[in-house]
Protein backbone atom coordinates (compact mmCIF):
# COMPACT_ATOMS: atom_id res chain seq x y z
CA UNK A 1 94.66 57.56 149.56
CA UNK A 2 95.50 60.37 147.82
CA UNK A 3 92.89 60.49 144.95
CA UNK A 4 90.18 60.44 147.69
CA UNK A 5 91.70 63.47 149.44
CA UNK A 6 88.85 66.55 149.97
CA UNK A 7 92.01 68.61 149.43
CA UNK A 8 92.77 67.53 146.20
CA UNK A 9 88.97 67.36 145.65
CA UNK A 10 88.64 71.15 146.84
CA UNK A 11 91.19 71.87 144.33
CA UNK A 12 90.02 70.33 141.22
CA UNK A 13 86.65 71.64 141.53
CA UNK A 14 88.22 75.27 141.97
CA UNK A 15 89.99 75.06 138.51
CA UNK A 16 86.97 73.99 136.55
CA UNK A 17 84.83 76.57 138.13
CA UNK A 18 87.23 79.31 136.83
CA UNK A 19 87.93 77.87 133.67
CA UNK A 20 84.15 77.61 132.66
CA UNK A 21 83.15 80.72 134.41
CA UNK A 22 81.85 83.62 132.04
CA UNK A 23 83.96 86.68 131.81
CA UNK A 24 82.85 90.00 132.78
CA UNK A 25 84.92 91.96 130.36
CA UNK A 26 83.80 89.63 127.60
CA UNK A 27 80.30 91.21 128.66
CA UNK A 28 81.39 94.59 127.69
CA UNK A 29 83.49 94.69 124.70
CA UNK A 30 80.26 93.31 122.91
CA UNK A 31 78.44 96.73 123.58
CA UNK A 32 79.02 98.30 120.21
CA UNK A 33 81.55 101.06 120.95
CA UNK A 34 83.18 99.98 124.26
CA UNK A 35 85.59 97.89 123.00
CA UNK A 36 88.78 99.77 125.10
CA UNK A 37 89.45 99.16 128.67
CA UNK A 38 88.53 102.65 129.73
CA UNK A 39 85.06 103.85 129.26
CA UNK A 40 84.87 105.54 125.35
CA UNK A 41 82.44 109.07 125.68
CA UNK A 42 82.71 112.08 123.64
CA UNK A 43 84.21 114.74 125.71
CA UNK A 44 81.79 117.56 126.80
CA UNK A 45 82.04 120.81 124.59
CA UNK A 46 80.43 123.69 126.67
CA UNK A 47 81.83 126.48 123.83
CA UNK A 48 80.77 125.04 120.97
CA UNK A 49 79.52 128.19 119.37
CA UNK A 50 83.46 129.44 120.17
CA UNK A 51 85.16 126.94 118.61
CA UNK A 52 82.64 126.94 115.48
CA UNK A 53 81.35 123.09 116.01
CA UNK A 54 78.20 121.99 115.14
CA UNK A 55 75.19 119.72 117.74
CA UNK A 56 73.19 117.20 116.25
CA UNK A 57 69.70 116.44 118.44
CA UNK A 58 69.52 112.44 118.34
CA UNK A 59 68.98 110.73 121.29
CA UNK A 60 72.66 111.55 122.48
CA UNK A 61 74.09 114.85 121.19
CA UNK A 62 77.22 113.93 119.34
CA UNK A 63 79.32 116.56 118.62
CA UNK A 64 81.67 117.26 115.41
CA UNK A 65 82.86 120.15 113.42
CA UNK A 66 84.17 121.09 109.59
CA UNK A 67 88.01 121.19 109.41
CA UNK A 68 87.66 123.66 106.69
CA UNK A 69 89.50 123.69 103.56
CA UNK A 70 86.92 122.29 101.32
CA UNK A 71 86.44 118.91 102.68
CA UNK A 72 83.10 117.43 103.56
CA UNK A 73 82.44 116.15 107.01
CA UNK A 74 81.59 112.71 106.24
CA UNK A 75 77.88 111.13 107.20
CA UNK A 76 79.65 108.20 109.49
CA UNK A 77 81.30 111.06 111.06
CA UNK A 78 77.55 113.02 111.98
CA UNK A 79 75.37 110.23 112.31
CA UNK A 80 77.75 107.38 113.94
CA UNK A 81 78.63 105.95 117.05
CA UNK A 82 82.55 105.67 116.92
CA UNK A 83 84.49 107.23 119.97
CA UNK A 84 87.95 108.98 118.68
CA UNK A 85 89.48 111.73 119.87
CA UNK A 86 92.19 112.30 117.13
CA UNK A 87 89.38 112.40 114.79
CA UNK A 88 89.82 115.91 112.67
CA UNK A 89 85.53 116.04 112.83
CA UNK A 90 84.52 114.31 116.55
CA UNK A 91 88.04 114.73 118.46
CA UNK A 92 90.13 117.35 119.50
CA UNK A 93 92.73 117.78 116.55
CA UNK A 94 92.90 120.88 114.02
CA UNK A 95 93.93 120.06 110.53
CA UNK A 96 97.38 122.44 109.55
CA UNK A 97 100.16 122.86 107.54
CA UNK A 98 100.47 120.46 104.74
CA UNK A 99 97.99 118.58 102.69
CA UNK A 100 99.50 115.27 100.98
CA UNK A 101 98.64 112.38 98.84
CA UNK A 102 99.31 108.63 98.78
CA UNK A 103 98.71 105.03 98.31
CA UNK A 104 97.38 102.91 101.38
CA UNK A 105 100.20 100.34 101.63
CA UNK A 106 99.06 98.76 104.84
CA UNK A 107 95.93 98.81 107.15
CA UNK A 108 96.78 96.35 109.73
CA UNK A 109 97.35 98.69 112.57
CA UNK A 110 94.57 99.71 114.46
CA UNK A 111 92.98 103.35 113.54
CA UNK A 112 96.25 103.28 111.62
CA UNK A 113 97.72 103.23 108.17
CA UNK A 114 100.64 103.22 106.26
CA UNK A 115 100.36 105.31 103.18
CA UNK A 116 103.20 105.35 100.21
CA UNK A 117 104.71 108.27 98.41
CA UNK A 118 106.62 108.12 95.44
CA UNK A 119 108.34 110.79 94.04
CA UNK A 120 111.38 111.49 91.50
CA UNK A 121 114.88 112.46 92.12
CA UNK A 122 117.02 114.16 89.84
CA UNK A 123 120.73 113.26 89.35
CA UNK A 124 122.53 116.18 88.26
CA UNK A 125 125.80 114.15 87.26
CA UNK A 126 123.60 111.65 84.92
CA UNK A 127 120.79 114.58 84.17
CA UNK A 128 118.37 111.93 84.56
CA UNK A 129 115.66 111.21 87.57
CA UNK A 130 115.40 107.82 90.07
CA UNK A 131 112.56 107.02 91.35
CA UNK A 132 112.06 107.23 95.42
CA UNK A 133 109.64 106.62 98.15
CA UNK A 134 108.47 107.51 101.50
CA UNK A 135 106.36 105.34 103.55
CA UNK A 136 104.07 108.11 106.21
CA UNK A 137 101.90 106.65 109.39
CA UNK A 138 98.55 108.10 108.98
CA UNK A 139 95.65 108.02 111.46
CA UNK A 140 92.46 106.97 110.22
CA UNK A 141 89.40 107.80 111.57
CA UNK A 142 86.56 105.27 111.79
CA UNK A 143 84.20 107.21 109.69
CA UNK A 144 86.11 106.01 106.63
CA UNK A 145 86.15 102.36 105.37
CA UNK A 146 90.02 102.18 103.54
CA UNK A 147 91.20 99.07 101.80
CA UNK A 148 94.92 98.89 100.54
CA UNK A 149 95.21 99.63 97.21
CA UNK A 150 92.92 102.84 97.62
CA UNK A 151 94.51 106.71 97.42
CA UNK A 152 94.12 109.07 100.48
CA UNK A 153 94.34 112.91 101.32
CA UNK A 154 95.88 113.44 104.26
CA UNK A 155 96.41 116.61 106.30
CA UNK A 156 99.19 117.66 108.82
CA UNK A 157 98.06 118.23 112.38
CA UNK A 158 99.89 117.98 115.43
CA UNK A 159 102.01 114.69 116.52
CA UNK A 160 99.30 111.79 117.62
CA UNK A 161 102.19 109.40 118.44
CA UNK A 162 105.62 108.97 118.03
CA UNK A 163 105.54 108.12 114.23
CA UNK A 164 101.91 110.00 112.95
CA UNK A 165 101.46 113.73 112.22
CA UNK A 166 98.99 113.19 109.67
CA UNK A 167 95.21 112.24 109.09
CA UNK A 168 93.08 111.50 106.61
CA UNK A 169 90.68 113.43 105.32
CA UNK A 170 89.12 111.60 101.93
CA UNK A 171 89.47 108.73 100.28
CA UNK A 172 89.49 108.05 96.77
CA UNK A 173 88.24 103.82 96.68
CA UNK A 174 90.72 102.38 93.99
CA UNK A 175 89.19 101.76 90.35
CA UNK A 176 91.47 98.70 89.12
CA UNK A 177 90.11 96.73 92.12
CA UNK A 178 86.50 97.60 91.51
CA UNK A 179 86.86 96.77 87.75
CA UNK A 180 88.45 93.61 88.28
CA UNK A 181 85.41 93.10 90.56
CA UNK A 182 82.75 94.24 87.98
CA UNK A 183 84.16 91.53 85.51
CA UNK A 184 82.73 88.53 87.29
């Protein structure tokens, strides 16, 4: 009696029907940038010209500027598609203050790595030096491709989160790896 019940019926067929049924968010993170839940644009600059950025005429203007101090804007930077806005070249975030080297420790954080700096410090009571380390959040921009083991610039801007006031701004790909590659 109860197997044959339209209720129980009713209910069955419900749960398959949503299981099976195709998602519409699914739809949407496949369209190349839009992989957030809130829709990913480039805001609008109207002063440009005032804040010394750059327009590129492609079928969407994309906007992005030089952050000075002798570093290149990179090519994934002018001619990409990426949506960040604590990018130094396509967001909204000046590069100041200090400029710092390191060795990418970790890249599992999304748009985020952890770099590693060692440095020496001298005992006076032993007049000798022990070696130290500081481990620095860094945001990474999209327009670089950064692979532990390789050695990044960064520069100081303002806090992005809790933990990073930094960003990178080149990246030197590590040699040993690509030799060790080369061999075989």
């Amino acid at each position: 009696m109860w197997e044959d019940s339209p209720r129980r019926v009713d209910f069955a067929l419900r749960a398959c029907l949503t299981l099976t049924a195709p998602s519409s968010r699914s739809k949407m993170a496949d369209t190349g940038v839009q992989v957030e839940r809130a829709f990913q644009k480039q805001p609008i600059f109207h002063n440009t010209k005032a804040r010394g950025g750059k327009k590129v005429s492609t079928k969407e203007k994309r906007w992005y500027k030089d952050v000075g101090l002798g570093f290149k804007t990179p090519t994934e930077a002018i001619n990409g598609t990426y949506i960040d806005k604590k990018c130094p070249w396509t967001g909204d975030v000046s590069i100041r203050g200090r400029i710092l080297t390191g060795k990418v420790v970790s890249t599992k954080m999304t748009r985020t790595i952890i770099i590693r700096r060692d440095y020496l410090h001298y005992i006076p009571k032993y007049n000798r030096y022990e070696k130290r380390h500081k481990n620095l959040a860094v945001h990474a921009s999209p327009a670089f491709r950064i692979e532990v083991g390789d050695s990044v610039i960064v520069g100081q801007c303002r806090p992005l989160s809790k933990t990073v006031r930094f960003n990178v701004l080149r990246v030197v790909k590590n040699r040993a790896a690509a030799k060790a590659f080369a061999k075989f």
